[in-house]
N, C-alpha and C. Protein backbone atom coordinates (compact mmCIF):
# COMPACT_ATOMS: atom_id res chain seq x y z
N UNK A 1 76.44 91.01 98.36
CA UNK A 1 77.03 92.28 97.98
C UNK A 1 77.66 92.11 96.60
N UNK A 2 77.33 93.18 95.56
CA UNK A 2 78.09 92.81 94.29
C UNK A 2 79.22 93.98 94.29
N UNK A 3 80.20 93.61 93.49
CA UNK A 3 81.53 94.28 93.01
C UNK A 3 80.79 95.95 93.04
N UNK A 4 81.54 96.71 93.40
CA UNK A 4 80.59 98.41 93.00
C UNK A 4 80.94 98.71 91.53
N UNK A 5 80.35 98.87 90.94
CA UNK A 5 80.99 100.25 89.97
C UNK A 5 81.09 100.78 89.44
N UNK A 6 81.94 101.69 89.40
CA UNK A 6 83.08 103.01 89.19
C UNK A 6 82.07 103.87 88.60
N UNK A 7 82.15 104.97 89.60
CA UNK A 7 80.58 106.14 88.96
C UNK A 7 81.74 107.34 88.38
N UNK A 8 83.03 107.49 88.36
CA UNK A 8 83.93 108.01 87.37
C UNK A 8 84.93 106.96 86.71
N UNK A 9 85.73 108.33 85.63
CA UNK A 9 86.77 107.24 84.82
C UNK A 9 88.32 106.28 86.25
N UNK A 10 88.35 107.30 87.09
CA UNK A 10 89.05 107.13 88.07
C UNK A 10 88.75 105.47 88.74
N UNK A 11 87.82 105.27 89.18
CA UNK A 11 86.83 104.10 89.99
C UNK A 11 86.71 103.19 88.66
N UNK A 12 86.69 103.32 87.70
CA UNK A 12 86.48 102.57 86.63
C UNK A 12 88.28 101.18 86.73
N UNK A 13 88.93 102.43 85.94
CA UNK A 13 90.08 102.07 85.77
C UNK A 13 90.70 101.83 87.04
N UNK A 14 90.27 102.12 88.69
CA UNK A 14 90.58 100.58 89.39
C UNK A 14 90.28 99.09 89.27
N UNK A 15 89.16 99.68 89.46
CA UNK A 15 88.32 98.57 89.45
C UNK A 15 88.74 97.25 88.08
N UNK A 16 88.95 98.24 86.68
CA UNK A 16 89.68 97.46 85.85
C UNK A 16 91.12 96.74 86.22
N UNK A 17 91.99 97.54 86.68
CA UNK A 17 93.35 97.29 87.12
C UNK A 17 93.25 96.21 88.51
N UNK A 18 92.23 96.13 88.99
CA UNK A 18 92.25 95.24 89.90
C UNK A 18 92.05 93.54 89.50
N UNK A 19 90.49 93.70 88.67
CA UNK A 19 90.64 92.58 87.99
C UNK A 19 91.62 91.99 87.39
N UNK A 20 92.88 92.59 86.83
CA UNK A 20 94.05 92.14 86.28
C UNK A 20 95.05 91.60 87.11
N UNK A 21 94.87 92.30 88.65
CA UNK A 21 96.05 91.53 89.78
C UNK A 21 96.44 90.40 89.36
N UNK A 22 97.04 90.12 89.44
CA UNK A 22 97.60 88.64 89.51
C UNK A 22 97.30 88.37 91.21
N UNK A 23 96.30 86.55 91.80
CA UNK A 23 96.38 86.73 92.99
C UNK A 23 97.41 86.56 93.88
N UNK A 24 98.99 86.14 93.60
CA UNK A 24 99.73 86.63 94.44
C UNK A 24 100.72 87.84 94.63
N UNK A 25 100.61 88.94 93.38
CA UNK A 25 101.27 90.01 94.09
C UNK A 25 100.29 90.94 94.87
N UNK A 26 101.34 91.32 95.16
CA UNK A 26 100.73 92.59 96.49
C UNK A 26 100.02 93.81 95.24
N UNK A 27 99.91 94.94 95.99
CA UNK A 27 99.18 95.83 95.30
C UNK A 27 100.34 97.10 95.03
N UNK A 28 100.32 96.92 93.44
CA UNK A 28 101.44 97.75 92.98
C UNK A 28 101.60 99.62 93.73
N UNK A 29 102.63 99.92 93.16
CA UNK A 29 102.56 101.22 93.66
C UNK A 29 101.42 102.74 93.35
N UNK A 30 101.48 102.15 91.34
CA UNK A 30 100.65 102.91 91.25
C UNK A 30 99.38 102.78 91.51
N UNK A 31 98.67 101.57 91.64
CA UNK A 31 97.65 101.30 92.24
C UNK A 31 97.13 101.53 93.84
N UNK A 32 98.01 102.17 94.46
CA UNK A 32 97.89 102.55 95.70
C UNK A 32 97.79 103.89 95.74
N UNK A 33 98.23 104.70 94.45
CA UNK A 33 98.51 106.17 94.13
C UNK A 33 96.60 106.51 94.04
N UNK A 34 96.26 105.17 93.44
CA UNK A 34 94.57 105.48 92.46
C UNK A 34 93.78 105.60 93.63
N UNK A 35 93.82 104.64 94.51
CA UNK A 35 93.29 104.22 95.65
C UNK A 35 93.52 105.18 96.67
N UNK A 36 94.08 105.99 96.80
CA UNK A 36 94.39 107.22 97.41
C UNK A 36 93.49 108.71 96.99
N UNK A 37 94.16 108.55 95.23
CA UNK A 37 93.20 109.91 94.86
C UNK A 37 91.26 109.20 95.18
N UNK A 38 91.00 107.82 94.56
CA UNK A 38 89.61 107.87 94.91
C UNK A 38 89.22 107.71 95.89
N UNK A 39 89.93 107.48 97.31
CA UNK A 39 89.70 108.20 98.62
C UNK A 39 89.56 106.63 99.33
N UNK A 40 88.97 106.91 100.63
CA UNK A 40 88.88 105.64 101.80
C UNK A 40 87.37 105.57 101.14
N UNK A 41 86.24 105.92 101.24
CA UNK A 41 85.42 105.46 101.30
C UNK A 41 84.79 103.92 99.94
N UNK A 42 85.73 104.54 98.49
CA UNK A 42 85.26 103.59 97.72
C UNK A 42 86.50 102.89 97.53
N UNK A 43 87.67 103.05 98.50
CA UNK A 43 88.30 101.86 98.74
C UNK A 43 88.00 100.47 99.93
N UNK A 44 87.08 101.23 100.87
CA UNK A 44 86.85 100.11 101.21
C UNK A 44 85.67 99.44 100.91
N UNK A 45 84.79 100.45 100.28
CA UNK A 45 83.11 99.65 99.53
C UNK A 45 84.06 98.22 98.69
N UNK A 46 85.20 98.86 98.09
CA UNK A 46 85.55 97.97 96.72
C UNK A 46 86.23 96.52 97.20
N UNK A 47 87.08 96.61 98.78
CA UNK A 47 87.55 95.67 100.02
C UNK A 47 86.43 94.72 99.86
N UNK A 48 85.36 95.43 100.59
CA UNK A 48 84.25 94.45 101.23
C UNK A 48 83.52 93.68 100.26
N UNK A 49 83.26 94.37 98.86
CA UNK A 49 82.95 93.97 97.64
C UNK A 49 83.20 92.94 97.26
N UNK A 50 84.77 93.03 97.34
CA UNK A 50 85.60 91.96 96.55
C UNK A 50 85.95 91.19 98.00
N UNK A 51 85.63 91.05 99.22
CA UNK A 51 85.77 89.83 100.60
C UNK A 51 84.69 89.28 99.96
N UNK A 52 83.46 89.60 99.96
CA UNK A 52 82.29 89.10 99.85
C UNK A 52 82.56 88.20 98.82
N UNK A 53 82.82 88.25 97.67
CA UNK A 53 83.32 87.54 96.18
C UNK A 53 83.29 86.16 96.64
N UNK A 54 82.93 84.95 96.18
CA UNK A 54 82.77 83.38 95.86
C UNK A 54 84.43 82.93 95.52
N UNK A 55 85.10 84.07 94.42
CA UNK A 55 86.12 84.44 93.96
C UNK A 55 87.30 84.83 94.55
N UNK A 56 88.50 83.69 94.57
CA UNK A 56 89.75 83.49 95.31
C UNK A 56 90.29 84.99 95.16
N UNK A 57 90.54 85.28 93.82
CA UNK A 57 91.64 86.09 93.00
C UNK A 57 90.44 87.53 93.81
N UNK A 58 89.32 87.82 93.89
CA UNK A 58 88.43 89.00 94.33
C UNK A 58 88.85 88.77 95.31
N UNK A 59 88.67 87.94 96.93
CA UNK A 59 89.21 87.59 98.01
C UNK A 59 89.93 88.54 98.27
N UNK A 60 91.53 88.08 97.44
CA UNK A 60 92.34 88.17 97.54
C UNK A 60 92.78 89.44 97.52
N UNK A 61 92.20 90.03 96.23
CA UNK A 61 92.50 91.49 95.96
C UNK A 61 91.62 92.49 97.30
N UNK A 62 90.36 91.86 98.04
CA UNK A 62 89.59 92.67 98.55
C UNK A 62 90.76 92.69 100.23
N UNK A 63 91.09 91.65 100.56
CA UNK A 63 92.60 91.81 101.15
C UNK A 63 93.20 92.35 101.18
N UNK A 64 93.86 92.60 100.36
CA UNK A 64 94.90 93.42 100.32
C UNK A 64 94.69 94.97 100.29
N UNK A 65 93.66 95.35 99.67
CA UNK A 65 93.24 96.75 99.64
C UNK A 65 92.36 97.24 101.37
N UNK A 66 91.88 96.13 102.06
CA UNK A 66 91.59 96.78 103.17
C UNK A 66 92.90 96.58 104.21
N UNK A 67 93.69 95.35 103.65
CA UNK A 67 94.90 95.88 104.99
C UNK A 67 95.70 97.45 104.44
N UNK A 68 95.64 97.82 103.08
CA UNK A 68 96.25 98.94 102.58
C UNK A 68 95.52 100.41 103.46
N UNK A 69 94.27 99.85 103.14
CA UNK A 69 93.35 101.09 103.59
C UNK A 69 93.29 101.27 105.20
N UNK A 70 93.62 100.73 105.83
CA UNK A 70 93.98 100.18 107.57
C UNK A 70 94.15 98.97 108.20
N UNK A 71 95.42 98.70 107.81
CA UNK A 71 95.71 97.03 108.58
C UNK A 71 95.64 96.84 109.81
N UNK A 72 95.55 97.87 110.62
CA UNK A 72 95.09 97.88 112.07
C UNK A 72 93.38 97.56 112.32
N UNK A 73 93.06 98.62 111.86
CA UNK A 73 91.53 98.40 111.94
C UNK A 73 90.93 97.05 111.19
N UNK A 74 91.24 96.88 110.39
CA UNK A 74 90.48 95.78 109.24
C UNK A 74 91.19 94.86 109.41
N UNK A 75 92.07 94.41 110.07
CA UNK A 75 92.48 93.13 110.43
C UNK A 75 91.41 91.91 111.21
N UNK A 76 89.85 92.74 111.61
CA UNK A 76 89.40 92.03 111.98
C UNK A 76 88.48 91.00 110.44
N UNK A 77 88.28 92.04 109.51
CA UNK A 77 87.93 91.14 108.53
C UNK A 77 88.52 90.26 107.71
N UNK A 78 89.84 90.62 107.69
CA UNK A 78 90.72 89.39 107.28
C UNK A 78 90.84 88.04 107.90
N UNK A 79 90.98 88.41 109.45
CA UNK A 79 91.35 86.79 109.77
C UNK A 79 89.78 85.67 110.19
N UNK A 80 88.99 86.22 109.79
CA UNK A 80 87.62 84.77 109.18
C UNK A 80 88.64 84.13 107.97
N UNK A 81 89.12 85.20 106.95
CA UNK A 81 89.11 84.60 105.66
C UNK A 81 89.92 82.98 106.05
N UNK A 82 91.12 83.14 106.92
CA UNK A 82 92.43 82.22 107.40
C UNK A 82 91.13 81.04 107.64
N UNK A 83 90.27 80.84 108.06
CA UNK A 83 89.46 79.71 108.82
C UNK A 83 88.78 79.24 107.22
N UNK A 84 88.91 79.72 106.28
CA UNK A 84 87.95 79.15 104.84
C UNK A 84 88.76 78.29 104.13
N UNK A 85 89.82 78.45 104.10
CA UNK A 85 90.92 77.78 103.53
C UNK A 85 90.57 76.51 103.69
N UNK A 86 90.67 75.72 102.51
CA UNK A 86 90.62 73.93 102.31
C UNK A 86 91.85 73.65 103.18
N UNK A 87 91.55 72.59 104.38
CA UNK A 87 92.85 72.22 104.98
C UNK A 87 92.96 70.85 103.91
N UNK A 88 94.90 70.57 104.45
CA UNK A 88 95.09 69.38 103.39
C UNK A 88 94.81 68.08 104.53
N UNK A 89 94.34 66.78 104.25
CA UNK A 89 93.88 66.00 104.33
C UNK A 89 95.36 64.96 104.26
C-alpha cells in the first residue's frame, strides 16, 4: 500500500503536516481540526497508509490518526504493531 495523495489543497497540506510530526508528539490540535474537515474516510486510507509504511516516524503517525479516528474500533490494528518492536537483548 503506498502513502495516498491528497486529490485537494486540504489532503495535500495533511498529508504535508504529517510528514513533519515529530515521532513522539501526539497529533496537534489543529491537525485534528484538518482531519475532521477531510472527513473519516481519507483519514483512515491515510492510518492504514502510513501502518503499512517500512517507516517508524509513518508507523507512528498512521497510529495515532487511527486511534484519533476510533480508538475503540482500530485498536485492533494497533496492537500487531506492540509485537514488531526490537526486544532488548
Amino acid at each position: 500500500m503506498t502513502v495516498p495523495v491528497g486529490s485537494n489543497e486540504l489532503e495535500k497540506e495533511i498529508l504535508r503536516l504529517l510528514e513533519d510530526l515529530p515521532l513522539t508528539a501526539g497529533i496537534p490540535e489543529y491537525l485534528r481540526q484538518l482531519l475532521l474537515q477531510a472527513g473519516r474516510p481519507f483519514a483512515m486510507k491515510t492510518a492504514l497508509a502510513f501502518l503499512a509504511s517500512a517507516d517508524d516516524k509513518k508507523k507512528s503517525a498512521g497510529a495515532k490518526i487511527a486511534m484519533f479516528v476510533d480508538a475503540e474500533e482500530n485498536v485492533e490494528l494497533i496492537l500487531p504493531l506492540l509485537d514488531e518492536r526490537p526486544r532488548p537483548q
